[in-house]
C-alpha atoms as a PDB file:
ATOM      1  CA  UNK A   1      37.096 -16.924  50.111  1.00  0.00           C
ATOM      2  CA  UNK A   2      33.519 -15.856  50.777  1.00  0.00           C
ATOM      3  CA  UNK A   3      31.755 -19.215  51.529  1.00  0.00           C
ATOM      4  CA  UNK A   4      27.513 -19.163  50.634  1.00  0.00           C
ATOM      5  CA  UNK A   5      25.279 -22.048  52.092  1.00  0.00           C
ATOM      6  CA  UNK A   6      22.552 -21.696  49.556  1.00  0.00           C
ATOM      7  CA  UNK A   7      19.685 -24.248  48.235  1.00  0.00           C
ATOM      8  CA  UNK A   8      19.102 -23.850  44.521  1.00  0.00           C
ATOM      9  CA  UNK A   9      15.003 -23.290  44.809  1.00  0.00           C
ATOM     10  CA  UNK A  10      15.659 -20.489  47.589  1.00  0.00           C
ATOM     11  CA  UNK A  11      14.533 -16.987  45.382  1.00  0.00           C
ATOM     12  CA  UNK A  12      17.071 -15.069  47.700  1.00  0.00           C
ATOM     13  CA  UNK A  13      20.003 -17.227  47.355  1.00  0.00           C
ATOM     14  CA  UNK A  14      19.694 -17.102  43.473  1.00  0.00           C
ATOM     15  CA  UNK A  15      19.314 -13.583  43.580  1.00  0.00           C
ATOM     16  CA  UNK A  16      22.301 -12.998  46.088  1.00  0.00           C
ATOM     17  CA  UNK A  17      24.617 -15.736  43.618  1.00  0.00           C
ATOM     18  CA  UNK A  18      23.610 -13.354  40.767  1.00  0.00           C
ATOM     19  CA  UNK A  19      24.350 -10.004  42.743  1.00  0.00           C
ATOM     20  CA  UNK A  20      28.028 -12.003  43.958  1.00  0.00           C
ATOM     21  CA  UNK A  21      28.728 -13.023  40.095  1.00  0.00           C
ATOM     22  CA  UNK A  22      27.603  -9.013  38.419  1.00  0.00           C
ATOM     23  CA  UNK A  23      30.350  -7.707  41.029  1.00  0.00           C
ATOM     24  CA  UNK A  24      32.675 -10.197  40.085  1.00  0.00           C
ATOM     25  CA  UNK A  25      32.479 -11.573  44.023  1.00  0.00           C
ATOM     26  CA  UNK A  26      34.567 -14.812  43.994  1.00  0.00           C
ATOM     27  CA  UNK A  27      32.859 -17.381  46.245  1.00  0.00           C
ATOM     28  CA  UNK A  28      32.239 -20.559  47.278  1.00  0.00           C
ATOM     29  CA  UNK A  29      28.810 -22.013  46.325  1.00  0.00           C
ATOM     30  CA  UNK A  30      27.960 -24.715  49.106  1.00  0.00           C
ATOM     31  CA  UNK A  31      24.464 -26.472  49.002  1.00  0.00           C
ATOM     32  CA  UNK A  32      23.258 -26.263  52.720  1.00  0.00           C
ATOM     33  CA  UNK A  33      21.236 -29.584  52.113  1.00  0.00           C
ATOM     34  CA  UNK A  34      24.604 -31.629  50.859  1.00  0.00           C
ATOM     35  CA  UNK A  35      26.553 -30.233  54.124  1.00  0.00           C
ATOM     36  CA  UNK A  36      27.487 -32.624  57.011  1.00  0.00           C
ATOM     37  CA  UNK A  37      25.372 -31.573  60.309  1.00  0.00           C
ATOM     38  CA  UNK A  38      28.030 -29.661  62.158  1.00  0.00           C
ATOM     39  CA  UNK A  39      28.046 -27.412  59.123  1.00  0.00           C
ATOM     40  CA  UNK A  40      24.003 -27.284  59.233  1.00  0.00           C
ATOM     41  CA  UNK A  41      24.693 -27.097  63.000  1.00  0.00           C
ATOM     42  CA  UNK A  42      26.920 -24.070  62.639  1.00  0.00           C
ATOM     43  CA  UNK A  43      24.536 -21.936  60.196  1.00  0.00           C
ATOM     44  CA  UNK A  44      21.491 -22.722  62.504  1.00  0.00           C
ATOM     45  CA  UNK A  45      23.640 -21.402  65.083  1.00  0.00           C
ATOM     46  CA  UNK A  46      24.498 -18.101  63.557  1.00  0.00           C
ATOM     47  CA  UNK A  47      20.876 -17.609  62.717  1.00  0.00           C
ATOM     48  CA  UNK A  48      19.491 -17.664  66.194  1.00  0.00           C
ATOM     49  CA  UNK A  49      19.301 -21.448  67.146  1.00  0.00           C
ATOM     50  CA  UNK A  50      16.033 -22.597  65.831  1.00  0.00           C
ATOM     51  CA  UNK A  51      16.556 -23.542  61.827  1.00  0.00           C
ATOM     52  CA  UNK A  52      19.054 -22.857  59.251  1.00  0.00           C
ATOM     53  CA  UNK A  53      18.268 -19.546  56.908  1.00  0.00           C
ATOM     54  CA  UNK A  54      19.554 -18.880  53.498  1.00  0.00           C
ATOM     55  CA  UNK A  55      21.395 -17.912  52.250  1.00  0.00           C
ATOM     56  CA  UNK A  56      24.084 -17.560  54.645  1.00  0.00           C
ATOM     57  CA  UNK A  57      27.830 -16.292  53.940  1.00  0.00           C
ATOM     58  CA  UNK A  58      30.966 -16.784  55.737  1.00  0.00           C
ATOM     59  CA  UNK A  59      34.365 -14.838  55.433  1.00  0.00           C
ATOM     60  CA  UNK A  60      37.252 -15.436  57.275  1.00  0.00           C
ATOM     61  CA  UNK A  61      35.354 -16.295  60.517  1.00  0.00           C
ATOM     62  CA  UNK A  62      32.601 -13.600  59.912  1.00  0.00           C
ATOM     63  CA  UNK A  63      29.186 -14.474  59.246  1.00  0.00           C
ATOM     64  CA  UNK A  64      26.107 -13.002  58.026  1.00  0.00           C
ATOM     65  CA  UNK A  65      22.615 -14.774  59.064  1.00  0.00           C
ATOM     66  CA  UNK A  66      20.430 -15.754  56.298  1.00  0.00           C
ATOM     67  CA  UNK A  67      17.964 -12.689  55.049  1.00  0.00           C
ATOM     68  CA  UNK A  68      16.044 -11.899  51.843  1.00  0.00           C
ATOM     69  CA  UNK A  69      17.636 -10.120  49.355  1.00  0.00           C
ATOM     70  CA  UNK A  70      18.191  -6.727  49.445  1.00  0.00           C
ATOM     71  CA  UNK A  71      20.940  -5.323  47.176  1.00  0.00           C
ATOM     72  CA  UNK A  72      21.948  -2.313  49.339  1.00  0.00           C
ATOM     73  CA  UNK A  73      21.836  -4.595  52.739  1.00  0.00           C
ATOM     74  CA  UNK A  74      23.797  -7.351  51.141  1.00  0.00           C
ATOM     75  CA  UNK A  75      26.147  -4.798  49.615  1.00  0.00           C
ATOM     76  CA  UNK A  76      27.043  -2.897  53.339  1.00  0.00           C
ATOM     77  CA  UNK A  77      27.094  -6.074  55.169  1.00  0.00           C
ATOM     78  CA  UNK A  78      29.640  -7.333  52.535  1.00  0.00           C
ATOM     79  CA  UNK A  79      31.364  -4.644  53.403  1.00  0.00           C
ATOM     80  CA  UNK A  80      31.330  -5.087  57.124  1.00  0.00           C
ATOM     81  CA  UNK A  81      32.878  -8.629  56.439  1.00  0.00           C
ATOM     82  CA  UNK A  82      35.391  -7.100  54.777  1.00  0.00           C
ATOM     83  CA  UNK A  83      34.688  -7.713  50.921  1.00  0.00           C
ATOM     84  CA  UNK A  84      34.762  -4.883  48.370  1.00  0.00           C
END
């Protein structure tokens, strides 16, 4: 299942939970502030080293860094993970 580390006053996660839910995108909602720090470790990780960015998704090993919202973006690089 398509995992998203999100915070709830992040503009682009809300509008990337909303895209996800319109195109009936199962998914697992996970609040990057209530993970355990090899979790946070792991997103920082995948978006360069520095800080954690969201919202970032995970699919069967894949991951996509944390960017803002674009709809057409978020739809190919769902695509490139292997969803839709």
């Amino acid at each position: 299942m398509l995992k998203v580390y999100a915070a709830k006053w992040c503009p682009h996660c809300v509008e990337t939970v909303d895209y996800l839910k319109k195109n009936e995108i199962e998914f697992q909602y996970l609040d990057i502030e209530a993970q355990p720090k090899e979790i946070v470790q792991k997103v920082i990780e995948v978006n360069g080293g520095d800080d954690w960015v969201i919202p970032t998704l995970e699919y069967n090993g894949k991951w996509r860094e944390g960017k803002i919202f674009n709809e057409k973006e978020l739809e190919t690089d769902l695509q490139n993970l292997g969803i839709g």
